[in-house]
Protein backbone atom coordinates (compact mmCIF):
# COMPACT_ATOMS: atom_id res chain seq x y z
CA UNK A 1 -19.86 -31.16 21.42
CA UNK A 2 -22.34 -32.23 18.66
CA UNK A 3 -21.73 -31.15 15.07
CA UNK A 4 -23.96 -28.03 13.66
CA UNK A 5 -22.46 -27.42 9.66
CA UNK A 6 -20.09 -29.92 7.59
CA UNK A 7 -18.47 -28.66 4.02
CA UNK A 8 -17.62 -31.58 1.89
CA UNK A 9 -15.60 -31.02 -0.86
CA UNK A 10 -16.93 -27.57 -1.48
CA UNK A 11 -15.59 -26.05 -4.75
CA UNK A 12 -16.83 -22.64 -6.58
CA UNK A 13 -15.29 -21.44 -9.81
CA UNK A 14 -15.92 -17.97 -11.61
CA UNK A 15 -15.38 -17.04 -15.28
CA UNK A 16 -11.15 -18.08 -15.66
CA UNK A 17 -10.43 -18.35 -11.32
CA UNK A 18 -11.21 -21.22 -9.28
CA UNK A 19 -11.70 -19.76 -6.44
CA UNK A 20 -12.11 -22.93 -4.01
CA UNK A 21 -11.05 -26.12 -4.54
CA UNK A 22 -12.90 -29.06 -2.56
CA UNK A 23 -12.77 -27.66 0.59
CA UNK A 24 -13.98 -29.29 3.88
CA UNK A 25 -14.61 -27.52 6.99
CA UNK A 26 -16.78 -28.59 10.15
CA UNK A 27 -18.10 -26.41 13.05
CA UNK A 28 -19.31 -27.53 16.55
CA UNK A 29 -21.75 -26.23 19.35
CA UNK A 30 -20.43 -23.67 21.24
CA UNK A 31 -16.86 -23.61 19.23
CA UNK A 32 -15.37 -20.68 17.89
CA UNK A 33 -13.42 -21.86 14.79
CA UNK A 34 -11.08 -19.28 12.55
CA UNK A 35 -10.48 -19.32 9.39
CA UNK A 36 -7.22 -17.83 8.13
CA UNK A 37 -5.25 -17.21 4.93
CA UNK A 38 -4.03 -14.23 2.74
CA UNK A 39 -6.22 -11.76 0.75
CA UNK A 40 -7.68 -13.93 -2.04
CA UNK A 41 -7.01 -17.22 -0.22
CA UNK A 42 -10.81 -17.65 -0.58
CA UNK A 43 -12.30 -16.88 2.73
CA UNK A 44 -14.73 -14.42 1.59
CA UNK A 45 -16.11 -16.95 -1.31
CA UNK A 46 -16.39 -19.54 1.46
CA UNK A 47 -18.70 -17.68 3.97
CA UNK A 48 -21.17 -16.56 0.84
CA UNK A 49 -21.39 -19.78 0.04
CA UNK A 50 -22.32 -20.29 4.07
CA UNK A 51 -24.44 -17.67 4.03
CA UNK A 52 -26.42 -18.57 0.75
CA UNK A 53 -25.44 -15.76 -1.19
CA UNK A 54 -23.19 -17.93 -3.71
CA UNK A 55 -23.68 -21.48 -5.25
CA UNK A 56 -21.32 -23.84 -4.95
CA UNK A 57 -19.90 -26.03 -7.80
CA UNK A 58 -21.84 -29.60 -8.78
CA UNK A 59 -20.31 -32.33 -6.43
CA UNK A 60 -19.88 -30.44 -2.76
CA UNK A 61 -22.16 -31.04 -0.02
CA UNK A 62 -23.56 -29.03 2.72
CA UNK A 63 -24.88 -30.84 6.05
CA UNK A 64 -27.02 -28.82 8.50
CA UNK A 65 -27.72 -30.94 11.40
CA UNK A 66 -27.58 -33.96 9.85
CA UNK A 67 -29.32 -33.20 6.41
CA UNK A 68 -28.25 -32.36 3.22
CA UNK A 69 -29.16 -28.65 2.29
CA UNK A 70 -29.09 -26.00 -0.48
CA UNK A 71 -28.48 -23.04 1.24
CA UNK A 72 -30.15 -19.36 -0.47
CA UNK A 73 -30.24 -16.55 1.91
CA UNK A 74 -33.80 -16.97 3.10
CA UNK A 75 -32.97 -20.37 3.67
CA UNK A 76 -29.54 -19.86 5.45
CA UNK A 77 -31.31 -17.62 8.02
CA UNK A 78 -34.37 -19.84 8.69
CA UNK A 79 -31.79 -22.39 9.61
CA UNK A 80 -30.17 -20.07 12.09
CA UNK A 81 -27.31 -19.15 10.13
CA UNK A 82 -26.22 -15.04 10.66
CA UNK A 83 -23.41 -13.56 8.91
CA UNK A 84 -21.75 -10.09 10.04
CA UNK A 85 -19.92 -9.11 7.59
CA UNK A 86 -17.41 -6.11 7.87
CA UNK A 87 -19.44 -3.44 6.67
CA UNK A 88 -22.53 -2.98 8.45
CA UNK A 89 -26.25 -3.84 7.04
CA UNK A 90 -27.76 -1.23 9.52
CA UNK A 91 -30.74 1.63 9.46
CA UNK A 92 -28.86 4.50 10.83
CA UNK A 93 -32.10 6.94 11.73
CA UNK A 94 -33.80 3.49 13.58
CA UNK A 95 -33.01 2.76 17.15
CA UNK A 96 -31.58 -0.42 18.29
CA UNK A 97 -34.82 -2.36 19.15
CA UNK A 98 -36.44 -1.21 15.16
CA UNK A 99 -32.92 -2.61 13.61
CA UNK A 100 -33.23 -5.84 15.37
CA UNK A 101 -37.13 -6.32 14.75
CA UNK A 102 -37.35 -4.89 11.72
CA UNK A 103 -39.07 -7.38 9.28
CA UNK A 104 -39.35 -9.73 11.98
CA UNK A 105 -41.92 -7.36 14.15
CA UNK A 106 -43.73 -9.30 16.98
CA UNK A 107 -47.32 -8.78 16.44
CA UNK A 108 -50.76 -9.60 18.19
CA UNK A 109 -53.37 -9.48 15.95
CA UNK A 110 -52.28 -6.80 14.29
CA UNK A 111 -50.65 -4.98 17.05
CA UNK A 112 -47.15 -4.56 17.42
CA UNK A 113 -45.98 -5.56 21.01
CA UNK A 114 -43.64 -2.56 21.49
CA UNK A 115 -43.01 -3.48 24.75
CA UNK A 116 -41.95 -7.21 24.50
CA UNK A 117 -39.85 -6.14 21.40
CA UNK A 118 -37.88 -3.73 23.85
CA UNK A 119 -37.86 -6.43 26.82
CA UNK A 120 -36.01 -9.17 24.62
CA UNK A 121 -33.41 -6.75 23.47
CA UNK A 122 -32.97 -5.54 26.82
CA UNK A 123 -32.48 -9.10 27.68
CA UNK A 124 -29.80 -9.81 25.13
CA UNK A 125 -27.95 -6.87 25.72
CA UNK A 126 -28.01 -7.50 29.09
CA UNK A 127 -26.53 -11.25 28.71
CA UNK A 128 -23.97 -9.48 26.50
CA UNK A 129 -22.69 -7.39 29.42
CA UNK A 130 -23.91 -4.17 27.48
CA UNK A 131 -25.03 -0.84 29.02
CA UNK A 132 -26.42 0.43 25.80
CA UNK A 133 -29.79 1.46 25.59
CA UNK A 134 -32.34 0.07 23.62
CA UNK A 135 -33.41 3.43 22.40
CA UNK A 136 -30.21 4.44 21.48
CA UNK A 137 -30.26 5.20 17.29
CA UNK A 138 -27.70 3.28 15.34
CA UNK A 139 -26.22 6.64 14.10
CA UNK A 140 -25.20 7.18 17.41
CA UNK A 141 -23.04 4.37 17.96
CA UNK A 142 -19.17 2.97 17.34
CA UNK A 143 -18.27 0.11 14.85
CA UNK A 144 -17.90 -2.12 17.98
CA UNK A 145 -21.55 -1.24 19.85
CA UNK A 146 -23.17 -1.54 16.24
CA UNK A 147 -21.92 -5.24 15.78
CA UNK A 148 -23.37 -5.94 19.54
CA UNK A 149 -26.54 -5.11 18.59
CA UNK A 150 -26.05 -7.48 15.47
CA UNK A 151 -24.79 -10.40 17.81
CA UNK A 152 -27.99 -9.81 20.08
CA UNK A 153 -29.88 -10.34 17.32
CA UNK A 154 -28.77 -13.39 16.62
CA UNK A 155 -29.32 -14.31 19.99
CA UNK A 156 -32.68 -12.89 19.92
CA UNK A 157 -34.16 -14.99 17.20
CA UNK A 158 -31.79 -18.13 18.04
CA UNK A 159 -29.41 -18.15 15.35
CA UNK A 160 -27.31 -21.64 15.19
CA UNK A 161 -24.38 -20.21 13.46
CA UNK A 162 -22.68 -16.54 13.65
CA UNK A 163 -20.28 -16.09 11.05
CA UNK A 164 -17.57 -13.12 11.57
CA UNK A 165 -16.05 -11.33 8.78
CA UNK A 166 -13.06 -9.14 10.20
CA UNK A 167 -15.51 -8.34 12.64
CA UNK A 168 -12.45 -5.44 14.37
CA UNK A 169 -11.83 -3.84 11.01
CA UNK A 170 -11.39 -0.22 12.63
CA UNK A 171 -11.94 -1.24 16.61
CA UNK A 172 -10.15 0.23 19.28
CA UNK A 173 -8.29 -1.49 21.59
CA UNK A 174 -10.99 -1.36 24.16
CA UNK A 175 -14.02 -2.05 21.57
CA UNK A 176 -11.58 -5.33 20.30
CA UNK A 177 -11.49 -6.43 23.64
CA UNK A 178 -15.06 -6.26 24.28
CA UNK A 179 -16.09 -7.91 21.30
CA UNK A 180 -13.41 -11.00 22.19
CA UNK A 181 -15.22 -11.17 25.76
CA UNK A 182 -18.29 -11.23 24.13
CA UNK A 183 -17.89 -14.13 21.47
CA UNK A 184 -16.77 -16.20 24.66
CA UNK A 185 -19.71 -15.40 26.73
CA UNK A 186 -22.11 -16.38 23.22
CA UNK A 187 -20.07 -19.29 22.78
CA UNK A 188 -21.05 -20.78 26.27
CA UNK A 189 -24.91 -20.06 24.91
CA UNK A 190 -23.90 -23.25 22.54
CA UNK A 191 -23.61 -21.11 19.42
CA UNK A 192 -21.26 -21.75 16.73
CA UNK A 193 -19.22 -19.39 15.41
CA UNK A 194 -16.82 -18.94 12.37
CA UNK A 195 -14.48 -16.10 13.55
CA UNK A 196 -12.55 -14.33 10.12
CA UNK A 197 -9.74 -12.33 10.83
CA UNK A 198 -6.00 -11.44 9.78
CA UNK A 199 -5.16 -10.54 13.10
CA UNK A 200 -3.64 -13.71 14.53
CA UNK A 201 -3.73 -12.29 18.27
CA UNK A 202 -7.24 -12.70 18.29
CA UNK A 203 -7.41 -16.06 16.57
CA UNK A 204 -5.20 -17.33 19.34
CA UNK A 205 -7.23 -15.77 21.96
CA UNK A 206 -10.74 -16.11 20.82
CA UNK A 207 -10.29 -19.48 18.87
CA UNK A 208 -10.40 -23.36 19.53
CA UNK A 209 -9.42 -24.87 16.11
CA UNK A 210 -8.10 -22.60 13.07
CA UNK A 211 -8.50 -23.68 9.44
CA UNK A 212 -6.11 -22.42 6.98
CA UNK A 213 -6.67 -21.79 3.16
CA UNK A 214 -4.30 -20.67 0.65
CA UNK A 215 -5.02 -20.30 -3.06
CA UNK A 216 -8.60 -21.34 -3.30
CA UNK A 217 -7.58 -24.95 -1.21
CA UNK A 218 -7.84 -26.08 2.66
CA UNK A 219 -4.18 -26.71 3.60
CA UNK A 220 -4.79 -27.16 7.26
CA UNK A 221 -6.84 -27.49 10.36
CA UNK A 222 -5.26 -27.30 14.27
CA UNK A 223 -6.76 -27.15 17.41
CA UNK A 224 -5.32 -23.57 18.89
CA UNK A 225 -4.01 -25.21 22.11
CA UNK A 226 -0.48 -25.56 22.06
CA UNK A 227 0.35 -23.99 18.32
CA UNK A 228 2.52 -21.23 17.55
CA UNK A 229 1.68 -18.42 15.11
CA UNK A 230 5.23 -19.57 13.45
CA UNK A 231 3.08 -22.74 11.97
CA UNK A 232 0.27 -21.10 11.19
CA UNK A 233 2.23 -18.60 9.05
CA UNK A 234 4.08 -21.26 7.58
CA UNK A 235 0.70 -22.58 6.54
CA UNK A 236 -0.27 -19.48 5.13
CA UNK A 237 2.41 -18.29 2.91
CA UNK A 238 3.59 -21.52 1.18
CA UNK A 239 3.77 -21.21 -3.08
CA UNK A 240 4.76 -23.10 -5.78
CA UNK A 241 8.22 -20.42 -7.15
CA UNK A 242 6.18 -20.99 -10.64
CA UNK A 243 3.33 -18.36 -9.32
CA UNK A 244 6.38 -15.57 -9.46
CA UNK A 245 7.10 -13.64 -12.32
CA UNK A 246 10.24 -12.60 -13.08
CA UNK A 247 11.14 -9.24 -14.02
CA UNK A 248 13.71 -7.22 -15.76
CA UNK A 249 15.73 -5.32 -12.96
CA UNK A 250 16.56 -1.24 -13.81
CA UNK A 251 18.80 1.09 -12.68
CA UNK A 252 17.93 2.98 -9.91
CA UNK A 253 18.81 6.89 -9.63
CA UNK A 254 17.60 9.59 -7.54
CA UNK A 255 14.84 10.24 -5.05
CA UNK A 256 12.14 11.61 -6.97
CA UNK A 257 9.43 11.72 -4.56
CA UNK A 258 9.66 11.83 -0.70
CA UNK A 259 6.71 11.23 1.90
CA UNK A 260 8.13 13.13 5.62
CA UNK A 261 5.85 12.31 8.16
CA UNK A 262 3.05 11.71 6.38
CA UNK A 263 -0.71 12.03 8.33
CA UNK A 264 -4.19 11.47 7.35
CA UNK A 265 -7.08 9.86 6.11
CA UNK A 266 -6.13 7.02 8.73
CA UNK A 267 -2.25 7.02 7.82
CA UNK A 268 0.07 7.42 10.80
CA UNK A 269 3.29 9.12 10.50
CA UNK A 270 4.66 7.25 7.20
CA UNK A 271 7.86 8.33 5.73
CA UNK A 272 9.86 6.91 2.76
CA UNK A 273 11.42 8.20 -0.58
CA UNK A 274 10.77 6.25 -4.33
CA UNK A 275 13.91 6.54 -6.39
CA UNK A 276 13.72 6.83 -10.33
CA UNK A 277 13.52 3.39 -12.32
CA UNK A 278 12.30 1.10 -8.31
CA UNK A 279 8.79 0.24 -7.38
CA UNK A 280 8.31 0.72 -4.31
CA UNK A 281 5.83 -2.35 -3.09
CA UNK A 282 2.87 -1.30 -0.09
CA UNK A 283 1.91 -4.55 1.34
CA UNK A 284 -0.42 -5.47 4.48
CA UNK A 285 -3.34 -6.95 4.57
CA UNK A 286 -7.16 -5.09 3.49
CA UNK A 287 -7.53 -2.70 5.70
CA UNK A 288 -4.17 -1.53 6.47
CA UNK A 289 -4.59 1.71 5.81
CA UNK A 290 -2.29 1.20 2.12
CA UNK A 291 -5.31 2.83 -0.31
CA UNK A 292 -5.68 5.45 2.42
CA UNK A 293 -1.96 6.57 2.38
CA UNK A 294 -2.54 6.67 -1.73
CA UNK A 295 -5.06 8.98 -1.30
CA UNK A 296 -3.28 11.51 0.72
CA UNK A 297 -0.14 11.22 -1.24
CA UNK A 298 -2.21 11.88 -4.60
CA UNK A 299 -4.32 14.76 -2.86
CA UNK A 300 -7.79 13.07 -3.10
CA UNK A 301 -8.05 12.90 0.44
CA UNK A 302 -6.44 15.58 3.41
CA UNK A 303 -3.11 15.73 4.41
CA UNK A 304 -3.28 16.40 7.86
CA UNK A 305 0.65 16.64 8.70
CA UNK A 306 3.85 16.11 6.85
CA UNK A 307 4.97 16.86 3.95
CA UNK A 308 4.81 15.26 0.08
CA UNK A 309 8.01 16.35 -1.89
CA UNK A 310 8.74 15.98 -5.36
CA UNK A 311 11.65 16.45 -6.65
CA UNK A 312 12.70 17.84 -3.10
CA UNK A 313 10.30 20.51 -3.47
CA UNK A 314 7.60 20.74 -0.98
CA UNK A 315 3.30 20.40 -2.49
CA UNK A 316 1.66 22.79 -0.81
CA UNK A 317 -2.01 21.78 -0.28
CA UNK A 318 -1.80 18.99 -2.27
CA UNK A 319 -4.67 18.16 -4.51
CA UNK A 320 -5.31 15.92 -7.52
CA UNK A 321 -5.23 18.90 -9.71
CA UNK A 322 -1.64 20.13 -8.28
CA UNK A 323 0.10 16.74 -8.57
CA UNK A 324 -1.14 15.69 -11.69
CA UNK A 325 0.78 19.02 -12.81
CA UNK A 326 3.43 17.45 -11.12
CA UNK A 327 3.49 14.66 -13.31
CA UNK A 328 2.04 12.41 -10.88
CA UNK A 329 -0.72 9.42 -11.79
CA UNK A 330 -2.93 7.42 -10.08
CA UNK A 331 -4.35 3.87 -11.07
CA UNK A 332 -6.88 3.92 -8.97
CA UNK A 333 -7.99 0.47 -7.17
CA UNK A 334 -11.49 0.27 -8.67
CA UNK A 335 -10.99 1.05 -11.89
CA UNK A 336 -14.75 1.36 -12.84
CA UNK A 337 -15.54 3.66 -10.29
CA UNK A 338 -12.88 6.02 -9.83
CA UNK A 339 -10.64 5.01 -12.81
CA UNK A 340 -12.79 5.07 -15.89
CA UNK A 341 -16.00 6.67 -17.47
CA UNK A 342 -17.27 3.55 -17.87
CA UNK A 343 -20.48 4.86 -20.78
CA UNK A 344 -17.27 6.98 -22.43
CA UNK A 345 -15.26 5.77 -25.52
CA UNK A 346 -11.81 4.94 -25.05
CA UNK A 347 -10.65 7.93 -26.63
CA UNK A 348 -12.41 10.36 -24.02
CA UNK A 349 -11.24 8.39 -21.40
CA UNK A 350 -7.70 8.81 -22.47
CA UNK A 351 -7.89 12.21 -22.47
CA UNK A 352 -9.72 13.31 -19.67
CA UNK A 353 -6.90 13.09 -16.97
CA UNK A 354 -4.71 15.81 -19.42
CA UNK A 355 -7.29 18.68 -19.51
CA UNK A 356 -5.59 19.89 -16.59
CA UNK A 357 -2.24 20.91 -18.45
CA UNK A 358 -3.76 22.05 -21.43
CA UNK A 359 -5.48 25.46 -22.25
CA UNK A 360 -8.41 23.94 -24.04
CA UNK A 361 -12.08 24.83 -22.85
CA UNK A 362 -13.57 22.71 -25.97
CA UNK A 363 -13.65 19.20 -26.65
CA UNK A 364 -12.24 18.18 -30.17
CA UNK A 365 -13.95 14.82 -30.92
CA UNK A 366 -10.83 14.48 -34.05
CA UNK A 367 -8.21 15.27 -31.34
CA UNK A 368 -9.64 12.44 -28.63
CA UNK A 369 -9.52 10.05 -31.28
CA UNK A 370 -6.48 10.69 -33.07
CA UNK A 371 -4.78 10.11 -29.36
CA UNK A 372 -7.02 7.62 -28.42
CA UNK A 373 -6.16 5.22 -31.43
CA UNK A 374 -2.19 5.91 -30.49
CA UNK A 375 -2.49 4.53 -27.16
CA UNK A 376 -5.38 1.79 -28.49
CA UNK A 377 -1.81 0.61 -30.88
CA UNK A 378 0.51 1.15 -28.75
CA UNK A 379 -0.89 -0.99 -25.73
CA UNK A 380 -2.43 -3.24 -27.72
CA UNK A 381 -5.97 -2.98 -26.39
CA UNK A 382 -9.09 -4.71 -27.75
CA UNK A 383 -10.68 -3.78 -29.82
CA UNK A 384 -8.55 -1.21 -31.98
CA UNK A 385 -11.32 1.44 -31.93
CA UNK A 386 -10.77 4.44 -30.10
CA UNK A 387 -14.62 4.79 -30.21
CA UNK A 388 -15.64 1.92 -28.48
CA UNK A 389 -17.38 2.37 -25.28
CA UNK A 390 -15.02 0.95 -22.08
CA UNK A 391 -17.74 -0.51 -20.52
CA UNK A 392 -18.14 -3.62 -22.84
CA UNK A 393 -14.08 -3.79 -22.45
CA UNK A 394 -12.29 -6.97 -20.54
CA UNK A 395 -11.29 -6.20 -17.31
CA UNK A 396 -7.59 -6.32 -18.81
CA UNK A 397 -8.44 -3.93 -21.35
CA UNK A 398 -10.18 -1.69 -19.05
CA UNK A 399 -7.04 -1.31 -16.96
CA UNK A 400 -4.60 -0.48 -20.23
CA UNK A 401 -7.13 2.23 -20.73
CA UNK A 402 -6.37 3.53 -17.18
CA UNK A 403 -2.83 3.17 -17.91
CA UNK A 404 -3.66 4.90 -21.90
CA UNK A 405 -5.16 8.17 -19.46
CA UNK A 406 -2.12 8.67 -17.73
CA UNK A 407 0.81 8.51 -19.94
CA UNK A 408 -0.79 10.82 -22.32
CA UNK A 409 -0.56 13.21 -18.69
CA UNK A 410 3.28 12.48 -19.48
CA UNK A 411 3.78 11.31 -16.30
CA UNK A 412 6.57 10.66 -14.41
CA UNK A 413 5.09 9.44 -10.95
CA UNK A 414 2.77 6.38 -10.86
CA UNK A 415 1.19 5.27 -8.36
CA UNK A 416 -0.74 1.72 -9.08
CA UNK A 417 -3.16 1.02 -6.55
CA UNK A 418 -3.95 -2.79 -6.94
CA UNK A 419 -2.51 -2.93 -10.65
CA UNK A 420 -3.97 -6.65 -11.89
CA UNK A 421 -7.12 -7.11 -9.53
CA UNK A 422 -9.68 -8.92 -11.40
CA UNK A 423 -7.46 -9.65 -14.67
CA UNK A 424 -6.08 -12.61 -16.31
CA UNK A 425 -3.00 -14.20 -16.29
CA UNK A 426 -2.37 -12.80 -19.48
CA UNK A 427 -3.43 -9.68 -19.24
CA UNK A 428 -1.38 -9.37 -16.09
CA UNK A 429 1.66 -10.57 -17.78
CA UNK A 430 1.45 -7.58 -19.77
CA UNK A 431 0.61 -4.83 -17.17
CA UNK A 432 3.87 -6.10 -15.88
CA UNK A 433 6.01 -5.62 -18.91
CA UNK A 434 4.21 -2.08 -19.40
CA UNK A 435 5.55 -1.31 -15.55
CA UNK A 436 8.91 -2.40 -16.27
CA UNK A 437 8.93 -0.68 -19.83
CA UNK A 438 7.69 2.61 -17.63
CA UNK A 439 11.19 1.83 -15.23
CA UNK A 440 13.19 1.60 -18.42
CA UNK A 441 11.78 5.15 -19.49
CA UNK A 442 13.70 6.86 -16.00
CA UNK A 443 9.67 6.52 -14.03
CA UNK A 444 9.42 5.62 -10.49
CA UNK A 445 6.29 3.89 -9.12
CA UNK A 446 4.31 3.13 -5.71
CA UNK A 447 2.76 -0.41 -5.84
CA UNK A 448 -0.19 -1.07 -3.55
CA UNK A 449 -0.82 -5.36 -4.01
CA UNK A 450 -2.73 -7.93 -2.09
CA UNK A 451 -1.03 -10.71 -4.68
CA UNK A 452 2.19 -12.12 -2.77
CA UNK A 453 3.88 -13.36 -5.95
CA UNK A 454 3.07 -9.79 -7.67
CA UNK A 455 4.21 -7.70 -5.05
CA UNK A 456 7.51 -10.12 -4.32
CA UNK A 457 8.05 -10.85 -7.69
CA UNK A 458 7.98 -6.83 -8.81
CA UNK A 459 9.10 -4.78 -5.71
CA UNK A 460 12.51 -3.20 -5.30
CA UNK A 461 11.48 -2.35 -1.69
CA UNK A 462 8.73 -3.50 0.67
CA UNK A 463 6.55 -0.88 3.28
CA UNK A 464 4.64 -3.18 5.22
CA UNK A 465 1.46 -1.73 6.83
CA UNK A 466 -0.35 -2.42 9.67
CA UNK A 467 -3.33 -0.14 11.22
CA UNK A 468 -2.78 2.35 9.29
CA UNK A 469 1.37 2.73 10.02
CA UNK A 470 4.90 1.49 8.52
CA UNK A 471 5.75 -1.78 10.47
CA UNK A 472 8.64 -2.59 8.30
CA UNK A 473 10.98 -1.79 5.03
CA UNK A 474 12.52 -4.97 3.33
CA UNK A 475 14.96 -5.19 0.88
CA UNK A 476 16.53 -8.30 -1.02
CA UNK A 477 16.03 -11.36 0.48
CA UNK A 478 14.24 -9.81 3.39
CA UNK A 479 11.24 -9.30 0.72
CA UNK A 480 9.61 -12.69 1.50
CA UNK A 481 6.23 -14.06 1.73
CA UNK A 482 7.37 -15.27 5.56
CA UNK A 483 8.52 -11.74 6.03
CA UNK A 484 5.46 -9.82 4.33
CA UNK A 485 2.80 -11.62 6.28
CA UNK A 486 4.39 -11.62 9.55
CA UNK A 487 5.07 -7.92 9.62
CA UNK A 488 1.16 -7.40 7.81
CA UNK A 489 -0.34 -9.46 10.73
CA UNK A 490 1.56 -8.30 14.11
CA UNK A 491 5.44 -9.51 14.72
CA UNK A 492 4.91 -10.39 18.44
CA UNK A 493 5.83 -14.41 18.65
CA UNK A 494 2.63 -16.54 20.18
């Protein structure tokens, strides 16, 4: 097999996080190699830098074919180089043959030659082993058939390189299946592609060399034949213990909160209680279904069975509205968009959440601020003005407004939903000292992390999550990083 794309010493670094760290990484004709790792390992940074849409650092090469290139996105396709990421870059209302040609229309003097458009994607679907019909509209079809049509386009206009993202985020068992039968039959056409995925049954299946990164750094690369999933986890999860905080442990009391049966928004029959002064850790992998379950539990999205009990008393048609009166709170994973008012002042942030327990229909701008500047002192966020606007805030001191919005609710139920994404080491350092200071107060709180050491380091009790259900509860030494990812990827032994 000759050599398509080489990585040398590849590093890209972002305001405080170095994301990669001189990473090579090589990729033959008609190979299919993975790349694996935890959330944040840096997989996603790696394929924008593939696909032209980051930079990297001074000192990394890139070697297309032989020659030395700087890749932009215009440039990265020219080359041949197709990326499919997770969420689709489609027009719904256009049929298949418009999405695949559209901006790259075959033309005779002016004429668009409809009919050899429709005969070449005919042709690739065909090669693909796909019934679908050209004029079938995009609206129309599944996840799976709509990244088909994006892998006969790449066949279509003879694309080098097809790059992967999670491509079965949300497959069925049949459409994963498919989609595995179909990478092998574009593989034979001499392609090469970089397959991303957590799901380690695939890798195995689909994959001839893996390459593992952990922390922003290459730690390995194997050839799939003849290795276990045991190593390749082993690859995955190793830390230096100095990444782990350490935490003050609380008493624990009674069950304050109890999910029976729990189904919706993608959640499959989850059940577990949260005791007063324990966080409860949620861990799997993106796309576990962990923000979903959130949702349902904090009545933003539908309950479709179970029940939600606080207290031991059943919510009846939960909403946001009924369990914030039920002194439940919700940091929300995107802070900016579903967290904050990001144009607001601190102060009307930090009051907004409250309204619903209070009687008043007018806004008293003396009232906002007097509470605002409390919480400004008392979580120390910069700077000390209840008046400034959140949007020039750090992304540290945007979350301690979050937190600021619901403890002037008086909550007693939180529910943190990513607590420290996109924060500081410092910063995080004292998120965690406000969650154990929250403990210490007789609260309870759900913890939804991607961050190993954070949700290790910080959790009483592990839920793992896999497609949307509870593979496993740990406790004690059970709560590993071994432990974590083997449950969050699929426990079956390779």
């Amino acid at each position: 097999m000759s050599e398509i794309l080489q990585l040398r010493n590849i590093s890209k670094t972002f305001p405080g996080v170095r994301a990669l760290q001189n990473i090579s990484f090589d990729l033959n004709e008609g190979e299919v190699h993975c790349l694996c790792g935890e959330n944040g390992a840096g997989k996603s940074t790696l394929i924008k830098i593939l696909s032209g849409a980051y930079q990297p650092d001074e000192g990394g090469e890139i070697i297309f074919d032989g020659a030395n290139v700087v890749l932009n996105p215009r440039l990265a396709m020219k080359m041949g180089i197709q990326t499919i990421y997770q969420e689709h870059v489609i027009f719904e209302t256009l049929n298949i043959v418009e999405n695949i040609f559209t901006g790259s229309e075959i033309a005779n003097r002016g004429i668009l030659q409809k009919n050899e458009m429709r005969k070449q994607t005919v042709q690739a679907l065909r090669y693909l082993k796909s019934d679908l019909s050209p004029d079938m509209k995009m609206s129309e079809l599944s996840s799976g058939q709509q990244k088909i049509v994006e892998i006969a386009k790449g066949l279509i206009f003879k694309r080098r390189v097809i790059i992967l993202d999670e491509p079965t985020a949300s497959f069925s068992s049949v459409e994963i299946d498919n989609l595995l039968d179909i990478i092998q039959t574009v593989k034979e056409s001499g392609l090469g592609i970089i397959y991303i995925s957590h799901h380690l049954e695939e890798v195995f299946k689909v994959g001839d060399r893996v390459t593992v990164l952990r922390d922003g750094r290459k730690v390995s690369t194997y050839s799939l034949n003849g290795l276990t999933k045991t190593t390749l986890i082993k690859d995955m999860v190793g830390r230096d213990p100095s990444t782990f905080y350490r935490r003050e442990k609380v008493p624990i009391g009674e069950t304050v909160f109890e999910a029976r049966n729990v189904t919706g928004n993608g959640a499959i029959d989850i059940s577990f209680v949260l005791r007063r002064g324990e966080i409860l850790g949620i861990g799997g992998m993106a796309g576990s279904g962990r923000s979903e379950l959130m949702n349902v539990l904090f009545g933003s999205a539908p309950l479709d069975s179970g029940e939600i009990l606080v207290h031991g008393k059943i919510i009846k048609r939960p909403s946001p509205r009924t369990c914030i009166k039920q002194r439940m709170c919700f940091i929300t994973e995107d802070r900016q968009h579903t967290g904050l008012f990001l144009p607001q002042s601190i102060a009307r942030n930090v009051t907004v959440a409250n309204l619903v327990n209070t009687k008043r229909f007018v806004v008293r701008e003396a009232d906002d601020g007097r509470i605002g500047n409390k919480f400004v002192q008392l979580l120390n966020i910069r700077p000390s003005n209840a008046r400034a606007r959140v949007e020039n805030l750090s992304g540290g001191n945007q979350q301690k407004v979050v937190l600021a919005k619901w403890f002037n609710t008086n909550g007693e139920i939180f529910i943190f939903d990513e607590p420290t994404w996109g924060i500081d080491v410092g910063a995080k350092q004292e998120i965690y000292k406000v969650m154990v200071n929250l403990l210490k107060e007789g609260k309870a709180i759900i913890m939804v992390s991607s961050d190993m050491p954070e949700i290790i380091s910080m959790s009483d009790r592990v839920i793992i999550m896999k497609n949307g259900q509870k593979m496993a509860e740990l406790t004690g030494e059970d709560i590993s990083e071994e432990n974590i990812l083997t449950y969050s990827i699929g426990h079956r032994e390779i």
